[in-house]
Protein backbone atom coordinates (compact mmCIF):
# COMPACT_ATOMS: atom_id res chain seq x y z
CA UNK A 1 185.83 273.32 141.96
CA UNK A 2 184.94 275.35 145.01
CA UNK A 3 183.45 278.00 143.18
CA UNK A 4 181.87 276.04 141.00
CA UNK A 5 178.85 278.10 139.36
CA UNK A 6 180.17 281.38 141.04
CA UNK A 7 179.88 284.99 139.37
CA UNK A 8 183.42 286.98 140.47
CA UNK A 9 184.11 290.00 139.59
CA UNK A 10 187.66 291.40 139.12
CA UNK A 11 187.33 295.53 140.05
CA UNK A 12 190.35 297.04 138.51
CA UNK A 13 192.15 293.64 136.72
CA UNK A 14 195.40 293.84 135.41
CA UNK A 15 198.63 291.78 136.37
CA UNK A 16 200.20 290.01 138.83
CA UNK A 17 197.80 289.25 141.88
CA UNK A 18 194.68 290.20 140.12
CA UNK A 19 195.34 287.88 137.16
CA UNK A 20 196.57 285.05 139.93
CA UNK A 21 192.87 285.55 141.48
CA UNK A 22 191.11 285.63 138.08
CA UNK A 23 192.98 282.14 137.02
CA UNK A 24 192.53 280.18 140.09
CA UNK A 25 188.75 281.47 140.79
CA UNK A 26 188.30 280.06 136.88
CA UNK A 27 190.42 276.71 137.79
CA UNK A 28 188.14 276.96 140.69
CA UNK A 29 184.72 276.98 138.30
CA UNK A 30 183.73 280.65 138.38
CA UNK A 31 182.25 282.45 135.58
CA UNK A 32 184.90 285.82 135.71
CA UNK A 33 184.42 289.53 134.24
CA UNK A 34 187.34 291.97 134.65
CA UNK A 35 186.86 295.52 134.72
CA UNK A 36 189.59 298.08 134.35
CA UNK A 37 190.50 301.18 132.36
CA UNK A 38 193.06 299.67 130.00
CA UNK A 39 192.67 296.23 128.10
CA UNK A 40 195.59 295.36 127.71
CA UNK A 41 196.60 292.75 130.56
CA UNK A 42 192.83 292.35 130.72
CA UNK A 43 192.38 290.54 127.45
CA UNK A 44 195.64 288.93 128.26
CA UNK A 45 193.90 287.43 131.28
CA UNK A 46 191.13 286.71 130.03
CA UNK A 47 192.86 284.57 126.59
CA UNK A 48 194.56 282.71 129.50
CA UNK A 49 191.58 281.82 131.10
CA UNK A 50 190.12 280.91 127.92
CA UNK A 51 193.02 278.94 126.89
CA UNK A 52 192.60 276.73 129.93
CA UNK A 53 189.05 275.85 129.60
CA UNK A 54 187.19 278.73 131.84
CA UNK A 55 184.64 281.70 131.38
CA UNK A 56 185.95 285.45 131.02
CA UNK A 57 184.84 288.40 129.72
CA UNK A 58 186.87 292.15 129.55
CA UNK A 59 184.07 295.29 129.73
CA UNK A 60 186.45 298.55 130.06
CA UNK A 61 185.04 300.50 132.57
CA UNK A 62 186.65 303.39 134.52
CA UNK A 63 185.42 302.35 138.02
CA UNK A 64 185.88 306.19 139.40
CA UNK A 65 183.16 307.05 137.37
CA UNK A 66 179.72 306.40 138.99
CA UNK A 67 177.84 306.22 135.56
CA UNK A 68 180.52 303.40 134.01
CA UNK A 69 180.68 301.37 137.50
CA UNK A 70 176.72 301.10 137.27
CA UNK A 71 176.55 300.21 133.31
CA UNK A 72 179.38 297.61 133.75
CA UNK A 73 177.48 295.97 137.07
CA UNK A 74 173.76 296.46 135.04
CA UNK A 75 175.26 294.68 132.23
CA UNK A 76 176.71 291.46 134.41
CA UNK A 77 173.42 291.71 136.05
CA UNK A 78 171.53 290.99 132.64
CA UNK A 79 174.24 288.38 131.22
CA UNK A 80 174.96 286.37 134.26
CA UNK A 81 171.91 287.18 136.40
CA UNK A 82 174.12 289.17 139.11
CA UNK A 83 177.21 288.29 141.22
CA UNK A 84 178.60 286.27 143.88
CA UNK A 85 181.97 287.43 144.49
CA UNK A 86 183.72 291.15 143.57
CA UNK A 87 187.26 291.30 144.32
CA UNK A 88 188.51 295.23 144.55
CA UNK A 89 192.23 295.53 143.30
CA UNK A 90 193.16 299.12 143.22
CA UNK A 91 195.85 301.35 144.91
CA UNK A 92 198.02 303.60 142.87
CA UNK A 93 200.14 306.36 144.22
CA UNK A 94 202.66 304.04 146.40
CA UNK A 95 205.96 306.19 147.32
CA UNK A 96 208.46 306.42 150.33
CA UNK A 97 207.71 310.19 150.14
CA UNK A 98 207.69 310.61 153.75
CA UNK A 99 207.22 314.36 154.54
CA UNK A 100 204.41 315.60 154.42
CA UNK A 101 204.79 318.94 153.46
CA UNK A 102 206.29 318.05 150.22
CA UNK A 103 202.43 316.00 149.35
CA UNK A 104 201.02 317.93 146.55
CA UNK A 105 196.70 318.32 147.49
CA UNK A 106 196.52 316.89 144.13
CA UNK A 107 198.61 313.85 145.06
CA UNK A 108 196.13 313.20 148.14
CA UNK A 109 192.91 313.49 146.18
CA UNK A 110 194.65 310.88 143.48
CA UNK A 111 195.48 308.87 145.90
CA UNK A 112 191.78 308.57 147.52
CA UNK A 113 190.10 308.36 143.80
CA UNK A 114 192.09 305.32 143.16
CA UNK A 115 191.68 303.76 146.35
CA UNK A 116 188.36 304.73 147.93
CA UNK A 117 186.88 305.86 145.35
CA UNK A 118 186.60 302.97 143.09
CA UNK A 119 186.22 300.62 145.99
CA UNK A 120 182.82 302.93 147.01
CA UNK A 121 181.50 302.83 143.95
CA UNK A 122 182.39 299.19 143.51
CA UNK A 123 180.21 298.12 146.63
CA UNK A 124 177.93 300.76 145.30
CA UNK A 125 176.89 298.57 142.04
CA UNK A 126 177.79 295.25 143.46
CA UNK A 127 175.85 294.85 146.70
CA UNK A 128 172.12 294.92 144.31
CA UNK A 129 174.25 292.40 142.18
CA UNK A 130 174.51 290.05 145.06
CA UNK A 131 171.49 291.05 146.57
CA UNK A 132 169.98 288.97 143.17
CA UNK A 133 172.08 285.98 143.85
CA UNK A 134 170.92 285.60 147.50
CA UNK A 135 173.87 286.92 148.90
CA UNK A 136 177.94 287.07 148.75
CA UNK A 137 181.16 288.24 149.20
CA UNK A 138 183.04 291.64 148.77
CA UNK A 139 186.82 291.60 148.72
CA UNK A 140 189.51 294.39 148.80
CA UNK A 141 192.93 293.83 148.56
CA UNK A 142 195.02 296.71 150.64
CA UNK A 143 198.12 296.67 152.44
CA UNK A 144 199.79 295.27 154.90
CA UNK A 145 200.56 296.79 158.28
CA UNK A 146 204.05 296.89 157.62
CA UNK A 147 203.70 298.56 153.84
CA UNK A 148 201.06 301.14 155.31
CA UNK A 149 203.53 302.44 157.59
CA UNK A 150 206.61 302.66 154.78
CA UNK A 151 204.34 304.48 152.21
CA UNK A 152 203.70 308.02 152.00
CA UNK A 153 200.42 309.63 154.56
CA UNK A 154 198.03 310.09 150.90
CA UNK A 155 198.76 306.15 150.39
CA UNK A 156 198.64 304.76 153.90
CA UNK A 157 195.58 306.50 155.03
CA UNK A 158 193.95 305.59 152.08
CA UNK A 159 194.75 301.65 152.86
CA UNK A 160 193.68 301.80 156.30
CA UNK A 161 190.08 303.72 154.96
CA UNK A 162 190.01 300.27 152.52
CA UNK A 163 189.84 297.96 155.76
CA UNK A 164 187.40 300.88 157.96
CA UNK A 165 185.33 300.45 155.20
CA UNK A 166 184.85 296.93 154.92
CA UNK A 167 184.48 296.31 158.19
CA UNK A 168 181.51 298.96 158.50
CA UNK A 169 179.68 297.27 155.43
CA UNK A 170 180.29 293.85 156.99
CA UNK A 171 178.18 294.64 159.88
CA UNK A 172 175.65 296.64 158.17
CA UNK A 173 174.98 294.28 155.47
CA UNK A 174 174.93 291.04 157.68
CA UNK A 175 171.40 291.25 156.87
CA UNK A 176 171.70 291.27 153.24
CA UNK A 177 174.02 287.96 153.76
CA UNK A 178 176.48 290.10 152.01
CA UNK A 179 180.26 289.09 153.47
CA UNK A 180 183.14 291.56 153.37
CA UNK A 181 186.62 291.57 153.99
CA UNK A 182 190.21 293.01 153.52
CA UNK A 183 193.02 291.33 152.54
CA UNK A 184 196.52 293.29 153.73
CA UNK A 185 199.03 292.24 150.86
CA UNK A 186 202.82 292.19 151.84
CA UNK A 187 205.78 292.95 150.33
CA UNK A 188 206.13 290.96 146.90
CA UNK A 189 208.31 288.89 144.72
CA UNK A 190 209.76 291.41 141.14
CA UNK A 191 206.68 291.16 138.57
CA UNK A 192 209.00 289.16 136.39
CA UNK A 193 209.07 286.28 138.76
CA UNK A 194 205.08 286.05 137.99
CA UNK A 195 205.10 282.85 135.05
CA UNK A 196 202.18 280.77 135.38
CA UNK A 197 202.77 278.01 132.61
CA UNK A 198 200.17 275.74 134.25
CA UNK A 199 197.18 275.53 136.96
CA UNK A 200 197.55 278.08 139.86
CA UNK A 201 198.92 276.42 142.23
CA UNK A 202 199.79 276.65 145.71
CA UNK A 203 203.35 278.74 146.66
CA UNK A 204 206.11 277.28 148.41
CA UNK A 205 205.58 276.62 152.15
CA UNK A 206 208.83 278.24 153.71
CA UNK A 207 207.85 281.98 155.54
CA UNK A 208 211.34 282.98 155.03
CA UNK A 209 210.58 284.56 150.81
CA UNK A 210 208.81 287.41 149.52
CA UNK A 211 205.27 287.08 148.75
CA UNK A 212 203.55 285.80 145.49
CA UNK A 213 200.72 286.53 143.78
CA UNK A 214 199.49 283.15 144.42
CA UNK A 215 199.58 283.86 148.38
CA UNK A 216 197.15 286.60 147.88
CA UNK A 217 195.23 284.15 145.34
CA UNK A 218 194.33 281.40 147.84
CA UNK A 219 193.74 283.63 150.65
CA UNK A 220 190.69 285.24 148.36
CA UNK A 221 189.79 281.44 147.29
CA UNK A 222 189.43 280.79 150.90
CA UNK A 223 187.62 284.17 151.88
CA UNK A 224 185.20 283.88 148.97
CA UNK A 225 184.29 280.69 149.29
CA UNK A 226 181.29 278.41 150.81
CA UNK A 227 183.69 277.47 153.53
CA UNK A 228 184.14 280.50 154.65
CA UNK A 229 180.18 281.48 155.09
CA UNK A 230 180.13 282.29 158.94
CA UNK A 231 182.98 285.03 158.00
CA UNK A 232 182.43 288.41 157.85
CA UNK A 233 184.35 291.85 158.60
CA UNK A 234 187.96 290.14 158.56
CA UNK A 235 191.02 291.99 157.82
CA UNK A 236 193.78 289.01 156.94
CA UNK A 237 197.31 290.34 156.69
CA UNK A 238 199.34 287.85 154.10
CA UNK A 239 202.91 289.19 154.95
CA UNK A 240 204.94 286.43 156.27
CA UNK A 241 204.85 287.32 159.79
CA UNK A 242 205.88 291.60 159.36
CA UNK A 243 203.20 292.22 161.01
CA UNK A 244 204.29 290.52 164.50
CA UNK A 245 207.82 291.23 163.59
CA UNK A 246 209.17 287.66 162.25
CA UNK A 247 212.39 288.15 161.16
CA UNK A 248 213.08 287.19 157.58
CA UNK A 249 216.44 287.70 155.29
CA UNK A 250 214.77 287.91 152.43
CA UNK A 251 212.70 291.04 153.02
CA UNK A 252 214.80 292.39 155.21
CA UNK A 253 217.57 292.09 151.86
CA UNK A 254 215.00 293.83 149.53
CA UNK A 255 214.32 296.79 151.84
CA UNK A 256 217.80 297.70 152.26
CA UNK A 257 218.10 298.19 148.87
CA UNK A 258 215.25 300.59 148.87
């Protein structure tokens, strides 16, 4: 229960790592609200978490609009008396587009709503939240070195602005007690490997695998936190080694195949 009594805050829920976060931070004893356009894997989430004895509630908000981003925050500010941890899930727009004279403008500007956007106007409505609770911690999932340097220019840049950002807001709201940090996700297992018929639990210990939903899950555990309270501006690459060139088969095998 290490976040026992905790508000989080799922920005842009869905599948796969963001569910993995929004189960374990409930097996972990937060209270969690997911926010996200659709409600589809939302409410699937959230009937998960209910089925296994936590807190959730779904409030469809489209978090590139400034006006929904504030009414979803204002509302977890009145219900749960504001928030402890947001976790910031977004980035559409991945390719292996390469040339950049065959981007379309409208592309690029897609590409930044998603990203930057959302994740602005996230920290926009969630740093008053946490202000209430006496603090907390910001989280933005991006990409790793390795990805950001395979994807398209619109995409990569975009990533690297995710962990630029943080890192600004992590000094300048060190007085607010206000932590923030990015988390640079690797290159991942096929969505239909993700089956969680049980707790969350941790994923197996070899380096030598694609990643799982559930590495990217305990690295936010860890990040948001009480343990990690003397943390702030971090940008943790979870990528089994790409990043200092360990050599592994099993990415290597999925990137040949494209």
């Amino acid at each position: 229960m290490r976040l026992s009594g905790k508000i989080a805050v799922m920005a842009g829920s869905g599948t796969r790592m963001s569910r993995a976060v929004a189960l374990l931070f409930a097996q972990e004893g937060a209270r969690v609200y997911l926010l996200a356009r659709t409600p589809g894997a939302s409410e699937e989430t959230i009937a998960l978490v209910t089925e296994r004895g936590g807190v959730g509630t779904y409030i469809q908000t489209d978090l590139t609009s400034d006006e929904q981003a504030q009414s979803a925050f204002d509302r977890i500010a009145v219900e749960a008396g504001g928030v402890d941890i947001v976790c910031h899930f977004i980035g559409e727009f991945m390719s292996w587009e390469h040339d950049v004279t065959r981007l379309e403008p409208a592309f690029w500007d897609g590409a930044y709503a998603a990203i930057m956007r959302t994740l602005f106007l996230t920290a926009r409505y969630a740093v008053p939240a946490m202000e209430a609770r006496g603090g907390g911690t910001l989280l933005t999932v991006a990409a790793s070195n390795r990805i950001r340097l395979d994807a398209n220019s619109a995409y990569a840049s975009a990533r690297e602005a995710q962990v630029g950002f943080v890192r600004n807001l992590a000094r300048h709201l060190a007085p607010k007690n206000i932590r923030a940090h990015a988390i640079g996700s690797g290159y991942m297992r096929p969505s239909s490997d993700d089956t969680w018929d049980g707790p969350i639990a941790p994923p197996p210990r070899q380096l030598d695998r694609l990643g799982r939903p559930e590495d990217i899950a305990y690295a936010a555990l860890y990040l948001a936190s009480d343990e990690a309270a003397w943390l702030t501006g971090q940008a943790l690459g979870v990528d089994g080694g790409d990043d200092v060139l360990a050599r592994s088969e099993a990415r290597a095998e999925i990137l040949s195949r494209g």
